[in-house]
C-alpha atoms as a PDB file:
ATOM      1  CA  UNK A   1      -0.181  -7.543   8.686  1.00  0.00           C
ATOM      2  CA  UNK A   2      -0.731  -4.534  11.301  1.00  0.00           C
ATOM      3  CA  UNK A   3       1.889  -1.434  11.278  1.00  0.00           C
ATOM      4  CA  UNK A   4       2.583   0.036  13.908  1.00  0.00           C
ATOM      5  CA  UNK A   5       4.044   3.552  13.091  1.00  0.00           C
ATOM      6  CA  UNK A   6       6.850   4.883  15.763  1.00  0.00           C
ATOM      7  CA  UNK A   7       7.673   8.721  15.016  1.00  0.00           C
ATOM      8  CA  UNK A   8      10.833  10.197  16.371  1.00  0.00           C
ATOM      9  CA  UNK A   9      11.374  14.008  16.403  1.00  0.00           C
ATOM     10  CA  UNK A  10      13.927  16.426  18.470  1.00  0.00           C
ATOM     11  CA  UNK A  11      12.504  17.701  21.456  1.00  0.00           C
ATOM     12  CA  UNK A  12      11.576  21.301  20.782  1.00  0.00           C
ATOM     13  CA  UNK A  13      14.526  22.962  22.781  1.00  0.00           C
ATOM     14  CA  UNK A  14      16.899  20.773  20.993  1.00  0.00           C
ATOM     15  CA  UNK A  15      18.234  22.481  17.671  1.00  0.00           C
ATOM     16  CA  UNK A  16      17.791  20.938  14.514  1.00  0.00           C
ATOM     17  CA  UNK A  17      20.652  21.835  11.843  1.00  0.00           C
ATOM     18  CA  UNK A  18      19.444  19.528   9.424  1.00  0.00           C
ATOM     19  CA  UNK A  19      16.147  21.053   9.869  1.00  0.00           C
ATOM     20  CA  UNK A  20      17.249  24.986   9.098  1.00  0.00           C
ATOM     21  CA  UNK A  21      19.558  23.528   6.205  1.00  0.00           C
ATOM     22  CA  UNK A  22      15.963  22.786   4.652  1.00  0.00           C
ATOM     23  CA  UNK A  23      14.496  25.697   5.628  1.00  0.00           C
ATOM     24  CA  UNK A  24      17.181  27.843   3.740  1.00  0.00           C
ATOM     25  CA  UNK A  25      17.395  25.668   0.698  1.00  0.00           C
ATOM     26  CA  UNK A  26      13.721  26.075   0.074  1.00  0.00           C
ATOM     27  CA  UNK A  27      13.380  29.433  -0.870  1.00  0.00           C
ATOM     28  CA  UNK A  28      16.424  29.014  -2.978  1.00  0.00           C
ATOM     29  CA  UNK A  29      14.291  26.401  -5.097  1.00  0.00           C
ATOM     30  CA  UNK A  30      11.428  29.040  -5.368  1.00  0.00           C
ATOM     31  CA  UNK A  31       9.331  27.425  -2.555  1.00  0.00           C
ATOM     32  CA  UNK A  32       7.834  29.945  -0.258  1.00  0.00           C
ATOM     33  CA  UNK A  33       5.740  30.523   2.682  1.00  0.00           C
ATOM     34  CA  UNK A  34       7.623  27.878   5.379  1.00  0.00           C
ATOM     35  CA  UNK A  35       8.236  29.410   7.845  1.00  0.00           C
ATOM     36  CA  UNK A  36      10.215  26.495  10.010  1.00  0.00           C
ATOM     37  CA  UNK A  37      11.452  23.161   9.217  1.00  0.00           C
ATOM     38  CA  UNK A  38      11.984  19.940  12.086  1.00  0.00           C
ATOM     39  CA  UNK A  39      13.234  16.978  10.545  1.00  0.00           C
ATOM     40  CA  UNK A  40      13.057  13.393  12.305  1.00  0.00           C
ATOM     41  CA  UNK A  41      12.388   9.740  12.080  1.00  0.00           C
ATOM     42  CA  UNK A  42       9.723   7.323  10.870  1.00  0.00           C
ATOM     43  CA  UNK A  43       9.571   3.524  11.663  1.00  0.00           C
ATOM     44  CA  UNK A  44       7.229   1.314   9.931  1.00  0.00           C
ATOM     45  CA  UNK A  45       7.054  -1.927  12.111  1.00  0.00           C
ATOM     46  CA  UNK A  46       5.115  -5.190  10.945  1.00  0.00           C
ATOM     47  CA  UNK A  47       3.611  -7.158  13.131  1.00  0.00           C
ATOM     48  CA  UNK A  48       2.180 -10.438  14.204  1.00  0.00           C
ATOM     49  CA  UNK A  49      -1.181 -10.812  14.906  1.00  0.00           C
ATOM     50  CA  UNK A  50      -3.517  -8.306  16.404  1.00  0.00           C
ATOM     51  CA  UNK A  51      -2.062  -4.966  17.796  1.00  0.00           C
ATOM     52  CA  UNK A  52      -3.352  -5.144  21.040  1.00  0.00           C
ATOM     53  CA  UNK A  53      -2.437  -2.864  24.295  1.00  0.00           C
ATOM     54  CA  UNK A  54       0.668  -5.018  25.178  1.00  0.00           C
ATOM     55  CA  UNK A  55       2.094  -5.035  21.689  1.00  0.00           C
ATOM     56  CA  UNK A  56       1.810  -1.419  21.724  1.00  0.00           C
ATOM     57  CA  UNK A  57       3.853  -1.133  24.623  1.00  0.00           C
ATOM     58  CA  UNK A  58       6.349  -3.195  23.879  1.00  0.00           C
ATOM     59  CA  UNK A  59       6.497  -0.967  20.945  1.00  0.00           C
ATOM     60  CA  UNK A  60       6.846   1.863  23.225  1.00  0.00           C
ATOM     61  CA  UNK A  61       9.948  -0.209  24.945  1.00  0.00           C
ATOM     62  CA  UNK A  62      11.080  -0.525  21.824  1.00  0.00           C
ATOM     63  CA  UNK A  63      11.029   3.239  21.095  1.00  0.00           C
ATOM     64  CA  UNK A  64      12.687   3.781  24.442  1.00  0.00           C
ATOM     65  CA  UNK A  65      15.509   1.769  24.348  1.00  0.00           C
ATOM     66  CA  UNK A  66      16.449   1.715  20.424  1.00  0.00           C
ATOM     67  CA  UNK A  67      14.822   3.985  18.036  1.00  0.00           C
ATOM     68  CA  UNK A  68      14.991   7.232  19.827  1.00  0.00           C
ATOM     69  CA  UNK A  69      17.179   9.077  22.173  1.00  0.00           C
ATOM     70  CA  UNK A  70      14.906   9.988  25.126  1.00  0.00           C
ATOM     71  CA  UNK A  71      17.029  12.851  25.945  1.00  0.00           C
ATOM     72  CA  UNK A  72      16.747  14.403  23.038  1.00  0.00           C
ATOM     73  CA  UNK A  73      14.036  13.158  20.984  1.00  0.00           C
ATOM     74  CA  UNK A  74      10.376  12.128  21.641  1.00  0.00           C
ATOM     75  CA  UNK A  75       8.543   9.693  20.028  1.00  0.00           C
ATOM     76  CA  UNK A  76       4.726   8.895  19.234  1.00  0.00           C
ATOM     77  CA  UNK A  77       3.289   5.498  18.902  1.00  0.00           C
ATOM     78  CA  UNK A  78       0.412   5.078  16.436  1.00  0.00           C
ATOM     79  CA  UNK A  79      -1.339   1.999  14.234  1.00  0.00           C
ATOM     80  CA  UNK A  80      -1.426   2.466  10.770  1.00  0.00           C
ATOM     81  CA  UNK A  81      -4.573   2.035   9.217  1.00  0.00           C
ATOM     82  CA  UNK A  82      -4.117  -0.472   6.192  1.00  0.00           C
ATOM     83  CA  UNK A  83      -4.696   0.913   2.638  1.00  0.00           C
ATOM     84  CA  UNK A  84      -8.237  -0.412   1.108  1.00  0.00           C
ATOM     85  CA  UNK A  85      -7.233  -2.654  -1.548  1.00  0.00           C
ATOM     86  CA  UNK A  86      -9.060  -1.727  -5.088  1.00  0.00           C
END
């Protein structure tokens, strides 16, 4: 089946506790060199049939109205590329 991926991140002038929380436990775990940490969303969604132009905006609807806050997130709407089976 298709997946369609919907990320979600806080819109850059938003702050993002859970974001410097990372960013200050890092070096405390002896991981260096980040210099900045956003944290956000990911939605895998499955579906039906072919992923056509109208699915994806429906997805887009989707991402609108449920799986972001517009006012303070934004959101990108991509296809997932199904993993070669061996």
């Amino acid at each position: 089946m298709p997946r369609v991926v919907v990320d979600v991140m806080p819109k850059p002038e938003i702050l993002d506790p859970q974001g410097k929380a990372v960013l200050g436990a890092l070096p405390r775990l002896g991981f260096t060199g980040v210099s900045d940490v956003r944290q956000g969303k990911r939605f895998e969604l499955e579906v039906d049939g072919e992923v056509t132009e109208e699915v994806l905006d429906r997805v887009r609807d989707m991402a609108e109205t449920l799986l972001s806050n517009p006012v303070i997130e934004n959101y990108t709407v991509h296809v997932e590329q199904a993993a070669s089976q061996a």
